[in-house]
PDB file of N, CA and C in Angstrom:
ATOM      1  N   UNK A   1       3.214 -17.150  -2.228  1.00  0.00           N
ATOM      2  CA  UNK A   1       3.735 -15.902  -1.697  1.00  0.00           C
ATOM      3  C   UNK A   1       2.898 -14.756  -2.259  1.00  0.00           C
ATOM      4  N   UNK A   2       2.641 -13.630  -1.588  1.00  0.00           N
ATOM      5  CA  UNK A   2       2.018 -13.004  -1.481  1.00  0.00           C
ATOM      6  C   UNK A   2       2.696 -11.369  -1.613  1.00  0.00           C
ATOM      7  N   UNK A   3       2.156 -10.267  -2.250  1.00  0.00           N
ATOM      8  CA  UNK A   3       2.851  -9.185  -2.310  1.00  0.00           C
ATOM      9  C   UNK A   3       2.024  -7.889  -2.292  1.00  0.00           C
ATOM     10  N   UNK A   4       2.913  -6.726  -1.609  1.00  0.00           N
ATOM     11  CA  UNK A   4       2.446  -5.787  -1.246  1.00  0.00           C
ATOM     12  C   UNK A   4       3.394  -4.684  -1.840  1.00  0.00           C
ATOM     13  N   UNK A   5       2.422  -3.443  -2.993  1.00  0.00           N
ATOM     14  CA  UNK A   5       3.463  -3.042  -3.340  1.00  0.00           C
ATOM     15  C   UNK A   5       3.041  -1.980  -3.443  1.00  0.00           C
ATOM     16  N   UNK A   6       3.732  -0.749  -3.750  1.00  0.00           N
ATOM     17  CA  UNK A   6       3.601   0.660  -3.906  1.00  0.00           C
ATOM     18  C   UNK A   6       2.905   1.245  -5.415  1.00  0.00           C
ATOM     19  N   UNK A   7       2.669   1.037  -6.099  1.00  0.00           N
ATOM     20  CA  UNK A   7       2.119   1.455  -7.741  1.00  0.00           C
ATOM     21  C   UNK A   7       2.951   2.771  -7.993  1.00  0.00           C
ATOM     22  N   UNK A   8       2.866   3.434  -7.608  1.00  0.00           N
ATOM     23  CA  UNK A   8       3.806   4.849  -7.220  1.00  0.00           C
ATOM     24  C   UNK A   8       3.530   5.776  -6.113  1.00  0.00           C
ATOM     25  N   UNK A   9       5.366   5.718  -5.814  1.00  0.00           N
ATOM     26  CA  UNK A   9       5.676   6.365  -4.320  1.00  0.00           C
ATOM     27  C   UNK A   9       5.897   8.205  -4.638  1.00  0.00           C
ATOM     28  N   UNK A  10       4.703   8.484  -3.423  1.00  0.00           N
ATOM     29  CA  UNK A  10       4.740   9.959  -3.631  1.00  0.00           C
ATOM     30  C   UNK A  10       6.043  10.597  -2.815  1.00  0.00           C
ATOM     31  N   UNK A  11       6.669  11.756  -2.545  1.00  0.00           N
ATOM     32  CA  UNK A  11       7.565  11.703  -1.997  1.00  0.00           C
ATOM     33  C   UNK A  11       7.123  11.475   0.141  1.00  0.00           C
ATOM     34  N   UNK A  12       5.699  11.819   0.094  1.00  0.00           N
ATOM     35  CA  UNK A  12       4.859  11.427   1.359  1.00  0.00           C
ATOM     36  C   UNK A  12       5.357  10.055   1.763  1.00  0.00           C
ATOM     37  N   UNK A  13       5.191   9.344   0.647  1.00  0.00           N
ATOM     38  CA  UNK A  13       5.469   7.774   1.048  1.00  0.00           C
ATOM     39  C   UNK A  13       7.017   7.080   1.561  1.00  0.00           C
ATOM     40  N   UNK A  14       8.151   8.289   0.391  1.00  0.00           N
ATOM     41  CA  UNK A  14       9.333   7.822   0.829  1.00  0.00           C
ATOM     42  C   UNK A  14       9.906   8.599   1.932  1.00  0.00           C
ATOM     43  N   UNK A  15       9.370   9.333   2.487  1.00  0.00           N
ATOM     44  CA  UNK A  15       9.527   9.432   3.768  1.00  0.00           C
ATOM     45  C   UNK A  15       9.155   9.121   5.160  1.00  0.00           C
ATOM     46  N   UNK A  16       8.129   7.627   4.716  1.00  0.00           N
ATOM     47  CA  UNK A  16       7.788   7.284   5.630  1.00  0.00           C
ATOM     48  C   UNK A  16       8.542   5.935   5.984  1.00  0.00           C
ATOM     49  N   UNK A  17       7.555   4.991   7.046  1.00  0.00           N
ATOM     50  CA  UNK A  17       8.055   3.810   7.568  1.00  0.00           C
ATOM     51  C   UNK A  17       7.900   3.053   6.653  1.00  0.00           C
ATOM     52  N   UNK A  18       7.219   3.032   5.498  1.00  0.00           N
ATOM     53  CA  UNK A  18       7.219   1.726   4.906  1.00  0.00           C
ATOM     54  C   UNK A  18       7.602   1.498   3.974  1.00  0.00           C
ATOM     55  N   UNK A  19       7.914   0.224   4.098  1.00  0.00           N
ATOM     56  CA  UNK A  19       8.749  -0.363   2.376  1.00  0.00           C
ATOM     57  C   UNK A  19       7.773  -0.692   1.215  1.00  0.00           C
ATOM     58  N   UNK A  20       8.297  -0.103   0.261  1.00  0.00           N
ATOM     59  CA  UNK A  20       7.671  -0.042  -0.952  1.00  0.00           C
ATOM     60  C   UNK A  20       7.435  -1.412  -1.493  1.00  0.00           C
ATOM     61  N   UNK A  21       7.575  -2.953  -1.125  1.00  0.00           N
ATOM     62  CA  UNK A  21       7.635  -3.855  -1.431  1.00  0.00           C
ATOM     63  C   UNK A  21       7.839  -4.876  -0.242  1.00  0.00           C
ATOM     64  N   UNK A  22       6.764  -5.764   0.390  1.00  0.00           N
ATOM     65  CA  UNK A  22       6.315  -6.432   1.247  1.00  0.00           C
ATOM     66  C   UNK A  22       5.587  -7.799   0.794  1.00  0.00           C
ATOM     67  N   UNK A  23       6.485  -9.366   1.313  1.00  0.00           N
ATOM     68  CA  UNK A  23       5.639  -9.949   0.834  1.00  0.00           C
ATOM     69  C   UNK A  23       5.333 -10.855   2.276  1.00  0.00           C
ATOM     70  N   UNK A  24       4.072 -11.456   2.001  1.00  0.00           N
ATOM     71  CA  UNK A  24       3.713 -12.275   3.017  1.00  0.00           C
ATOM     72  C   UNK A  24       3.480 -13.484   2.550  1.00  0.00           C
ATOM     73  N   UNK A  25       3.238 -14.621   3.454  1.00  0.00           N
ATOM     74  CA  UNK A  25       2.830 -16.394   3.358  1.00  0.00           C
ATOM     75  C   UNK A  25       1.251 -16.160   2.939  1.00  0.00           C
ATOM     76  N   UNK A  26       0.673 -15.415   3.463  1.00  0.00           N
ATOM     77  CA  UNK A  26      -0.908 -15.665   3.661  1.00  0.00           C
ATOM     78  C   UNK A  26      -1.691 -14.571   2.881  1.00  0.00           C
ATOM     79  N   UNK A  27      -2.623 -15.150   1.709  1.00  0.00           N
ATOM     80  CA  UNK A  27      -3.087 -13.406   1.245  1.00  0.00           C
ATOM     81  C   UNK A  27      -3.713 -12.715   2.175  1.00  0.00           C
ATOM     82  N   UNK A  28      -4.907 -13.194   3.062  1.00  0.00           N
ATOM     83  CA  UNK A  28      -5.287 -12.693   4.148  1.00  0.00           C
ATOM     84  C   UNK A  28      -4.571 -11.865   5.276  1.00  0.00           C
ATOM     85  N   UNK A  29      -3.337 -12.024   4.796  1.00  0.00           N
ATOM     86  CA  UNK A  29      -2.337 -11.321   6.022  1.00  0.00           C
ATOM     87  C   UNK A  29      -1.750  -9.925   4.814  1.00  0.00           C
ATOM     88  N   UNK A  30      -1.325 -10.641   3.839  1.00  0.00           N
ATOM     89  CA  UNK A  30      -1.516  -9.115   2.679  1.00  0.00           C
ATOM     90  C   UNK A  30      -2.374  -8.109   2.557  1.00  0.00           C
ATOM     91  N   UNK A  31      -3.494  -8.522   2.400  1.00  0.00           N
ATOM     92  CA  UNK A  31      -4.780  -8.115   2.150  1.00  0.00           C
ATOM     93  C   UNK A  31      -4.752  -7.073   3.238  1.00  0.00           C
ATOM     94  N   UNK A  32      -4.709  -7.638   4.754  1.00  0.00           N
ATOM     95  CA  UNK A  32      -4.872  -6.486   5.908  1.00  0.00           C
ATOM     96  C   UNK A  32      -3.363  -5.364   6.124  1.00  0.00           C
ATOM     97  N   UNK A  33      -2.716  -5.820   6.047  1.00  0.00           N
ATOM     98  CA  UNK A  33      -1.438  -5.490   5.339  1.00  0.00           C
ATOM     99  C   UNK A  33      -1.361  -3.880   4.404  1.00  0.00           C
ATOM    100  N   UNK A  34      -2.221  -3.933   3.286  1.00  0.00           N
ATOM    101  CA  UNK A  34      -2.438  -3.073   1.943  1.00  0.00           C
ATOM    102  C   UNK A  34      -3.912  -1.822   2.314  1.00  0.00           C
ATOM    103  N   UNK A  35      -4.453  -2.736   2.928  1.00  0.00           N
ATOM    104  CA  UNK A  35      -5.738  -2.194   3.437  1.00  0.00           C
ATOM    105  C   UNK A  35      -4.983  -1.249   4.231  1.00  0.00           C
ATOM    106  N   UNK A  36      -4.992  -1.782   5.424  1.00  0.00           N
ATOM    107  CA  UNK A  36      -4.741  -0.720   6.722  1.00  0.00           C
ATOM    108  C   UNK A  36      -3.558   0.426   6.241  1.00  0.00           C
ATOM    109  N   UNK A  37      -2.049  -0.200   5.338  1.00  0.00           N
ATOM    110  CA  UNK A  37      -1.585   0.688   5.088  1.00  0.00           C
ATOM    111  C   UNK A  37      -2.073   2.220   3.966  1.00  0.00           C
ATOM    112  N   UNK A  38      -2.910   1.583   3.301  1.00  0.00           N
ATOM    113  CA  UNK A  38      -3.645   2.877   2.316  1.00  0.00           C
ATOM    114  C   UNK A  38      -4.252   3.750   2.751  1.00  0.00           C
ATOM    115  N   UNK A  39      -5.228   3.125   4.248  1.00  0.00           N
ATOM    116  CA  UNK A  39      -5.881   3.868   5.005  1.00  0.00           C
ATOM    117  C   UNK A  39      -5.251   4.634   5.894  1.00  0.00           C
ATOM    118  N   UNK A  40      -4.134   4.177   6.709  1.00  0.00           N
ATOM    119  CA  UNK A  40      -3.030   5.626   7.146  1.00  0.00           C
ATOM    120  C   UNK A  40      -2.485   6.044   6.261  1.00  0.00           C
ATOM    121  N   UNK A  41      -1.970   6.185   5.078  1.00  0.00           N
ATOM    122  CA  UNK A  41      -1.464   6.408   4.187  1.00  0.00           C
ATOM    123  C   UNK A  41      -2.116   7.828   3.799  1.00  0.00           C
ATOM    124  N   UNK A  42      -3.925   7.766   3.613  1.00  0.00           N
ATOM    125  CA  UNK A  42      -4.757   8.392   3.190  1.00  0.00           C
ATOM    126  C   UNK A  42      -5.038   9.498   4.556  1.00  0.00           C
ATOM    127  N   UNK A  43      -4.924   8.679   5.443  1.00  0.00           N
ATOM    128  CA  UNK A  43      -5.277   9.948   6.919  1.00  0.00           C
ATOM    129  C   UNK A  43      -4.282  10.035   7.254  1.00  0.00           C
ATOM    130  N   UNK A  44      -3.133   9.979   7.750  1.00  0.00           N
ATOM    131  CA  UNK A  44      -2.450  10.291   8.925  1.00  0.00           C
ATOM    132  C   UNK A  44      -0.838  11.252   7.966  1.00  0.00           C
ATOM    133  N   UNK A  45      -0.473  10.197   6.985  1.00  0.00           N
ATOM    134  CA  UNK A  45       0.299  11.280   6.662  1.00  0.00           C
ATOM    135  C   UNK A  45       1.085  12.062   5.619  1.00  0.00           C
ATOM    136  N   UNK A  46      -0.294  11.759   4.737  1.00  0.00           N
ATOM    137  CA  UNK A  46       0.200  12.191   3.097  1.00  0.00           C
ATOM    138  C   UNK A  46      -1.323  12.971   3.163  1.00  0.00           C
ATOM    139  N   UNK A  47      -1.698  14.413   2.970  1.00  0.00           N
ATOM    140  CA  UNK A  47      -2.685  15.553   3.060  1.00  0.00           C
ATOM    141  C   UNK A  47      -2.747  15.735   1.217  1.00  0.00           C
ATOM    142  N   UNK A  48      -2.266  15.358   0.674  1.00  0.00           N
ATOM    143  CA  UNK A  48      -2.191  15.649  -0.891  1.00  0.00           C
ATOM    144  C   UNK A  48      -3.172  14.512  -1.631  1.00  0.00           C
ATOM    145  N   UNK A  49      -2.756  13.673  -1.443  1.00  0.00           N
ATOM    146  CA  UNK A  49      -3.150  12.343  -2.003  1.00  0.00           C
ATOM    147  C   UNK A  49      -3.937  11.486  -1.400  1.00  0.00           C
ATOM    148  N   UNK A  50      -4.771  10.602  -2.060  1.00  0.00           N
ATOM    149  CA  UNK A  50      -5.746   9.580  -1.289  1.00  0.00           C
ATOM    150  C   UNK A  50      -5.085   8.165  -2.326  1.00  0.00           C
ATOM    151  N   UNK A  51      -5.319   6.989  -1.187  1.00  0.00           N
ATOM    152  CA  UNK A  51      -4.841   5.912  -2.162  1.00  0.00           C
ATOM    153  C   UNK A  51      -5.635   4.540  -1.754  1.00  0.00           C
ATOM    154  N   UNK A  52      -5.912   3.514  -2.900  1.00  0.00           N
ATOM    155  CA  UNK A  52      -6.627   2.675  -2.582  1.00  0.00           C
ATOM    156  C   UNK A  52      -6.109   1.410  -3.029  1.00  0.00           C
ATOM    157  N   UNK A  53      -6.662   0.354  -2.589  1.00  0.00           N
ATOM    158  CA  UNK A  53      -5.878  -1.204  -3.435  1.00  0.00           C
ATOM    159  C   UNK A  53      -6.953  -2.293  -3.896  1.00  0.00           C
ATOM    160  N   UNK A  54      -5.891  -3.032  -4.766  1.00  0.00           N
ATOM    161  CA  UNK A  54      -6.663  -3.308  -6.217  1.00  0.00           C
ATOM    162  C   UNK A  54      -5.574  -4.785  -5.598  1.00  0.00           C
ATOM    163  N   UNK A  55      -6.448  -5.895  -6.025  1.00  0.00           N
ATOM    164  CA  UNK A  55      -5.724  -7.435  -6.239  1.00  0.00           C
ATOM    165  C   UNK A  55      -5.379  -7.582  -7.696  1.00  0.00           C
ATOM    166  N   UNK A  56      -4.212  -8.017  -7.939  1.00  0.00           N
ATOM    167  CA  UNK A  56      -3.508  -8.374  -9.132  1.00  0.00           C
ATOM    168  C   UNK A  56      -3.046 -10.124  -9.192  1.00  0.00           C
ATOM    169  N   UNK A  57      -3.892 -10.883  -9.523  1.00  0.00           N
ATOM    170  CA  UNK A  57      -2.816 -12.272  -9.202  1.00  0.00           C
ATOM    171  C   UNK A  57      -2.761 -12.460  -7.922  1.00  0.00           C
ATOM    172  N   UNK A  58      -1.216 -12.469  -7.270  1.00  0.00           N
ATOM    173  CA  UNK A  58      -0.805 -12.451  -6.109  1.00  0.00           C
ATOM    174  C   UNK A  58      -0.141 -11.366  -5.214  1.00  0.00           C
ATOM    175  N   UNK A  59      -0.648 -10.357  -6.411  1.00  0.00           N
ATOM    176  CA  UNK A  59      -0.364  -8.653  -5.810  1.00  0.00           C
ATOM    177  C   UNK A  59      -1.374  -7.693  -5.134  1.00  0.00           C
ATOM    178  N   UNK A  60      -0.988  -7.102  -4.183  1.00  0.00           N
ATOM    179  CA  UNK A  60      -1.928  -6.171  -3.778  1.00  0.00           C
ATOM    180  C   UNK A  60      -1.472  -5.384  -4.295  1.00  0.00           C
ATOM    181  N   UNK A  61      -1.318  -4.222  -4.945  1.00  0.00           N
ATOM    182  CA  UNK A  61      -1.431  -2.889  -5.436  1.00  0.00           C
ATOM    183  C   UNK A  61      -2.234  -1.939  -4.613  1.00  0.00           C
ATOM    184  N   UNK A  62      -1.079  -0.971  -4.046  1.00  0.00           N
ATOM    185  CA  UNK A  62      -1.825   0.509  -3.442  1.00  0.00           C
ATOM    186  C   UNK A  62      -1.478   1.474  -4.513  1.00  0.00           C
ATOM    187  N   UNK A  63      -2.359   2.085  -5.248  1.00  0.00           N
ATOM    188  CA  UNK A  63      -2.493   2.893  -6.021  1.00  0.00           C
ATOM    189  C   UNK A  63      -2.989   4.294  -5.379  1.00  0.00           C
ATOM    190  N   UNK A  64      -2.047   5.364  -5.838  1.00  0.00           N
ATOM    191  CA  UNK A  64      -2.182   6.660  -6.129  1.00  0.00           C
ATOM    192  C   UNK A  64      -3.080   7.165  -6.391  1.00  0.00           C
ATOM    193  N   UNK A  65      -4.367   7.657  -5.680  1.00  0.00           N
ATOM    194  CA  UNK A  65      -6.000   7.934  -6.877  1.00  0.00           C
ATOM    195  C   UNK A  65      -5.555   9.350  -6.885  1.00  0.00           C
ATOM    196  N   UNK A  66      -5.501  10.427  -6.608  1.00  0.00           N
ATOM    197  CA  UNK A  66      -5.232  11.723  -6.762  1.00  0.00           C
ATOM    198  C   UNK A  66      -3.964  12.546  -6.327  1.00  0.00           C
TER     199      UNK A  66
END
């Protein structure tokens, strides 16, 4: 099992669609999962903050960079 998680939620984040904690069967399905979400995350609807992800084990981590 596989996991997708928030590192810390800006208040941008808790007002959005997604859950702060996501796991999947497949890392490859995580992986695109953490990716794509950091990257809207970063454009579409948090203007403050940029965020990127880091593999932990069996964690993806989207981290907070600014």
């Amino acid at each position: 099992m596989f996991t997708v998680r928030i590192e810390k939620e800006c208040n941008c984040f808790k007002n959005s669609k997604y859950a702060p904690v996501q796991r999947f069967a497949s890392e490859s399905e995580a992986w695109e999962t953490a990716t794509k979400m950091a990257k809207e995350m970063t454009r579409d609807f948090c203007k403050n903050h940029a965020f990127s992800v880091i593999k932990e084990d069996d964690d993806f981590l989207i981290l907070l960079m600014s």
